[in-house]
Protein backbone atom coordinates (compact mmCIF):
# COMPACT_ATOMS: atom_id res chain seq x y z
CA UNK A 1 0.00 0.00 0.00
CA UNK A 2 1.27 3.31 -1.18
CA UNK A 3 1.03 6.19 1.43
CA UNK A 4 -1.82 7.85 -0.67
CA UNK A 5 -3.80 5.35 0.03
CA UNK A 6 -6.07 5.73 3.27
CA UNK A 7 -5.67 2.86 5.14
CA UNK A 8 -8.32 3.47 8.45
CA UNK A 9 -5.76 1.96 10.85
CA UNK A 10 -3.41 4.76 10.36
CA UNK A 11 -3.94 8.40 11.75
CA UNK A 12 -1.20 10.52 10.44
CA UNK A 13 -1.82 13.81 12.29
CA UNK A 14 1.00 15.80 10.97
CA UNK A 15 3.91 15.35 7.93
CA UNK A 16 6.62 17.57 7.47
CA UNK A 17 10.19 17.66 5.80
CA UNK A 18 12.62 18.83 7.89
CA UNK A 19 15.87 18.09 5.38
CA UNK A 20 15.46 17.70 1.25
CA UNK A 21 18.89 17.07 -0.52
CA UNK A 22 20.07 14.04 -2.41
CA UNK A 23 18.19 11.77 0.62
CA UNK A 24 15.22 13.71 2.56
CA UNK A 25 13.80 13.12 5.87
CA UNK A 26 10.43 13.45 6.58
CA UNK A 27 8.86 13.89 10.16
CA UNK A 28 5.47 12.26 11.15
CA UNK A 29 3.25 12.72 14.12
CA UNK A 30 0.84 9.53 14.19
CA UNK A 31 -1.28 6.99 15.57
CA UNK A 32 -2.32 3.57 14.47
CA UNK A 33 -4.79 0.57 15.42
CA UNK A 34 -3.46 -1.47 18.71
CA UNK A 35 -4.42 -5.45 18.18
CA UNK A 36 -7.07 -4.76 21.18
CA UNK A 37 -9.00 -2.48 18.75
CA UNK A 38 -8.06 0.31 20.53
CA UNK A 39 -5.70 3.58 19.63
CA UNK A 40 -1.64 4.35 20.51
CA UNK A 41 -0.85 7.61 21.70
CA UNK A 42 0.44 10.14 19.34
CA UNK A 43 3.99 8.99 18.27
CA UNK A 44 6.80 10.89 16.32
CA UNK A 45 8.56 9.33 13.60
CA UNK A 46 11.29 10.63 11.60
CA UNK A 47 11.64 8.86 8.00
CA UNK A 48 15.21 8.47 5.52
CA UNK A 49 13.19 9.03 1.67
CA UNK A 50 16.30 7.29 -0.60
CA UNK A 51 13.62 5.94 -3.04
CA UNK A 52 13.79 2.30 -4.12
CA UNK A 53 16.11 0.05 -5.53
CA UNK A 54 17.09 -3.09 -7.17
CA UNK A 55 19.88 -5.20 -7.08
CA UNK A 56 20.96 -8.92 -8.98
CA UNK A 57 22.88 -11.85 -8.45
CA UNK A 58 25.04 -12.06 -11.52
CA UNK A 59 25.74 -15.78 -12.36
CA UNK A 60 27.01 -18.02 -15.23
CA UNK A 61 25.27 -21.02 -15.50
CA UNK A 62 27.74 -22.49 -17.94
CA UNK A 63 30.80 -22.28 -16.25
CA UNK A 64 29.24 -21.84 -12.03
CA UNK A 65 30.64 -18.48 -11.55
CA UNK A 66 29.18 -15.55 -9.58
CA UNK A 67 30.17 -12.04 -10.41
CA UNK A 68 29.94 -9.88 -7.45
CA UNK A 69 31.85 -6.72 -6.32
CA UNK A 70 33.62 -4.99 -3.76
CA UNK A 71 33.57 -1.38 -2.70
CA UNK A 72 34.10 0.78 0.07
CA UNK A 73 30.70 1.91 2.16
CA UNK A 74 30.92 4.91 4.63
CA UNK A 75 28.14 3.14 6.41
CA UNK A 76 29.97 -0.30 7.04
CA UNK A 77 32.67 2.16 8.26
CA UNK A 78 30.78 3.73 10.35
CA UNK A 79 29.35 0.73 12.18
CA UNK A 80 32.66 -0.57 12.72
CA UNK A 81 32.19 -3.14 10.00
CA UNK A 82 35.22 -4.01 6.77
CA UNK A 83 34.63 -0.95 5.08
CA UNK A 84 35.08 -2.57 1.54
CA UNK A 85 31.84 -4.81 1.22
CA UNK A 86 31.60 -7.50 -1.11
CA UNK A 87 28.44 -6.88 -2.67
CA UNK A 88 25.30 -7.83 -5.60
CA UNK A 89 25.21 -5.14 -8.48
CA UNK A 90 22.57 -2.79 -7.48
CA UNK A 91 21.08 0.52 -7.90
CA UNK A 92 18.60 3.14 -7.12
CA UNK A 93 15.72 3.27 -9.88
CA UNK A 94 15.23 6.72 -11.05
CA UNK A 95 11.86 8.05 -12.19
CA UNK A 96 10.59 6.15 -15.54
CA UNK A 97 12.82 3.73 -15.06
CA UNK A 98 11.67 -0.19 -14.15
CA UNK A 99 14.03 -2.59 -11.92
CA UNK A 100 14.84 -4.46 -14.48
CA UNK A 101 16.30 -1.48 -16.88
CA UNK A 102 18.62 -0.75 -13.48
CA UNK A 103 20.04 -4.18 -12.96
CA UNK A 104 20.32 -4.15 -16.69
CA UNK A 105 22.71 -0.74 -16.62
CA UNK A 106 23.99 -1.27 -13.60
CA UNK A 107 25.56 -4.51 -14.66
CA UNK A 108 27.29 -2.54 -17.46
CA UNK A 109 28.47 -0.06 -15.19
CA UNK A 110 29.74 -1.60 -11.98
CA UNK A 111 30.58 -5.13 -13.19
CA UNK A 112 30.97 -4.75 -17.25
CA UNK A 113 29.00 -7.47 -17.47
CA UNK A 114 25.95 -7.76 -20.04
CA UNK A 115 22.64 -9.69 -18.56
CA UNK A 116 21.18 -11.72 -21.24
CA UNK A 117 18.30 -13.48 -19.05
CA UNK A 118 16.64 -12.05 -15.72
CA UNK A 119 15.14 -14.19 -12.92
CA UNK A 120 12.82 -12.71 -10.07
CA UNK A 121 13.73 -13.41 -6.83
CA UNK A 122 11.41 -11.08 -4.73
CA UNK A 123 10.56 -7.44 -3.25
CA UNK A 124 11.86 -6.32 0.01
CA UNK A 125 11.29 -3.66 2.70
CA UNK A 126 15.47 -3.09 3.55
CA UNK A 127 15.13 -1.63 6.96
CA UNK A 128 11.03 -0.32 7.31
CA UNK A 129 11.51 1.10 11.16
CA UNK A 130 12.83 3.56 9.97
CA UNK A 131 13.02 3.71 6.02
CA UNK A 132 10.28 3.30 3.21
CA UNK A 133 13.02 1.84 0.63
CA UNK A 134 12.43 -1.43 -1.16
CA UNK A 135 14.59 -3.33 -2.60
CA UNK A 136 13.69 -5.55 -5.79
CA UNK A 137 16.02 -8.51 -6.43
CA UNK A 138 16.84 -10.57 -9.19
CA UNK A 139 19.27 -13.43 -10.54
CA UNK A 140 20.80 -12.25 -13.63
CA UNK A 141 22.39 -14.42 -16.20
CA UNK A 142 25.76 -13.54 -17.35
CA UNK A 143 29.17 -14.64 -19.77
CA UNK A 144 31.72 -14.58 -16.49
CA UNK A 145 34.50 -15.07 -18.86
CA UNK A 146 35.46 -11.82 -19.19
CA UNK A 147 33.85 -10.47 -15.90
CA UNK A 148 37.06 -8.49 -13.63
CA UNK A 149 38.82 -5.46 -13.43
CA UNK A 150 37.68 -2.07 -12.12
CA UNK A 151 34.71 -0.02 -12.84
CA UNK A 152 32.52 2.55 -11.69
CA UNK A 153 31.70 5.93 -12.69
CA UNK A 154 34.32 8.23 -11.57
CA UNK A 155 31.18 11.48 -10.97
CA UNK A 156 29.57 9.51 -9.00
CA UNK A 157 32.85 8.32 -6.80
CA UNK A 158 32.43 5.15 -7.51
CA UNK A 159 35.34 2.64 -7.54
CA UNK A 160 34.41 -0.93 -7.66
CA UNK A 161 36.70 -3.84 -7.99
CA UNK A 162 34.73 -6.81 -9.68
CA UNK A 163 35.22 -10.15 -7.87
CA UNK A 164 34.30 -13.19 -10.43
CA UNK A 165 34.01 -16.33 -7.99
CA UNK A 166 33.11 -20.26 -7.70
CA UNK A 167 29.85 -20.56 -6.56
CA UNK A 168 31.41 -22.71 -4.15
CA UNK A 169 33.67 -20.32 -2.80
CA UNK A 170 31.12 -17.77 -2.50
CA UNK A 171 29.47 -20.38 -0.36
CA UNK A 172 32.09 -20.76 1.90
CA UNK A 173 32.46 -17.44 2.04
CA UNK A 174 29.01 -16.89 2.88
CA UNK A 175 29.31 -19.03 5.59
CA UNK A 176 32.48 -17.98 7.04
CA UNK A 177 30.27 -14.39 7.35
CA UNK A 178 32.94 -12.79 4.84
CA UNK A 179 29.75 -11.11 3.26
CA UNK A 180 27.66 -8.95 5.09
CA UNK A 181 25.60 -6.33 3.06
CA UNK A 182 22.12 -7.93 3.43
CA UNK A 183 21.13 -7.27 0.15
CA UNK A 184 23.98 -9.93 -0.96
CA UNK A 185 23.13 -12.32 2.17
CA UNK A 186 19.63 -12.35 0.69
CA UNK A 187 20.36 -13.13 -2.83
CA UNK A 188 23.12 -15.63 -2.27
CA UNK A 189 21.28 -17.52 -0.11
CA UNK A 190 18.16 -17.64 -2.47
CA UNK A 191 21.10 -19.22 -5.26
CA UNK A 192 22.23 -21.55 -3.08
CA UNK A 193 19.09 -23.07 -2.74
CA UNK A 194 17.65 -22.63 -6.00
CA UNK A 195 21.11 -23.08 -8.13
CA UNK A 196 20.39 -26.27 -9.58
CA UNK A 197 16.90 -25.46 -11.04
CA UNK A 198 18.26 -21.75 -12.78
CA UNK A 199 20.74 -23.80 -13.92
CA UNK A 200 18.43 -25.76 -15.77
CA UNK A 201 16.30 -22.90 -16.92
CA UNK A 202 19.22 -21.30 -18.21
CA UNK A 203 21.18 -24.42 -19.99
């Protein structure tokens, strides 16, 4: 449900936007249903707008390779995480644009790689206490062959370091907790159950 649409259990009493740059955070004052039927007090919420994004798994089915990348996140840093995060291709979708033309560009861009076949994972709410982004995630198939080096685009400060890998290694890596942006976690976990039949989609 869109926040246009009324939904009765949901009394916002007062929106405002307190910061609008290239993020925006918007304030609420609200109340909502309580599972007794009754009302919660009026609550303040503040709100991080980023829009919504999608992301894909790039993977060759002919030779078992995944293509991810690694780059450096000031948010990782921040949390006292590895600041250089191996990662899914992803992107923010800009107005007009569908998740599948992101992955599509963003493949291009970040990983030089070209998807010729797109598989739909699922929608996700990345962090919803206190963020409206979603996050739309897909298994991309790719030629690995040539996958490597480094790309980016240098106005947008982006320098990415593209990490071709054995499925099996990602595994272990996986496992070993080596990986730790979610939006990875999610999507490697989903091909490591669900290898064998995109494999045989994509044969």
């Amino acid at each position: 449900m869109n926040e246009a649409d009324h939904d009765p259990r949901i009394e916002i009493v007062e929106k405002t936007t307190p910061f609008k740059g290239y993020f925006q955070i918007d304030h609420y004052r609200l109340r909502h249903r309580k599972f007794d039927g009754g009302w919660t007090q009026v609550m303040t919420r503040e709100l991080f707008e980023r829009g919504h994004a999608a992301a894909v798994v790039l993977y060759d089915p002919k030779t078992d390779i995944v293509v991810l990348i690694e780059q450096f996140r000031i948010g990782a840093y921040a949390a006292g995480f590895e600041p250089w995060l191996i990662e899914v291709v992803a992107g923010i979708i800009d107005p007009g644009e569908t998740p599948e033309d992101v992955v599509r560009r963003e493949a291009v861009e970040e990983a030089g790689c070209e998807i010729t076949a797109l598989h739909p994972i699922g929608r996700f709410l990345a962090t919803p206490g206190g963020s409206s982004e979603s996050l739309t995630l897909f298994c991309g198939r790719v030629d690995a062959s040539r996958a490597g080096g480094i790309h980016g685009l240098d106005h947008e400060g982006e320098d990415i370091r593209v990490l071709p890998l054995a499925r099996e290694e990602v595994m272990q890596k996986l496992a070993q907790g080596a990986i730790s942006n979610f939006t990875a976690v999610v999507g490697l976990q989903w091909l490591a159950l669900n290898y064998t039949e995109i494999m045989r989609i994509w044969k």
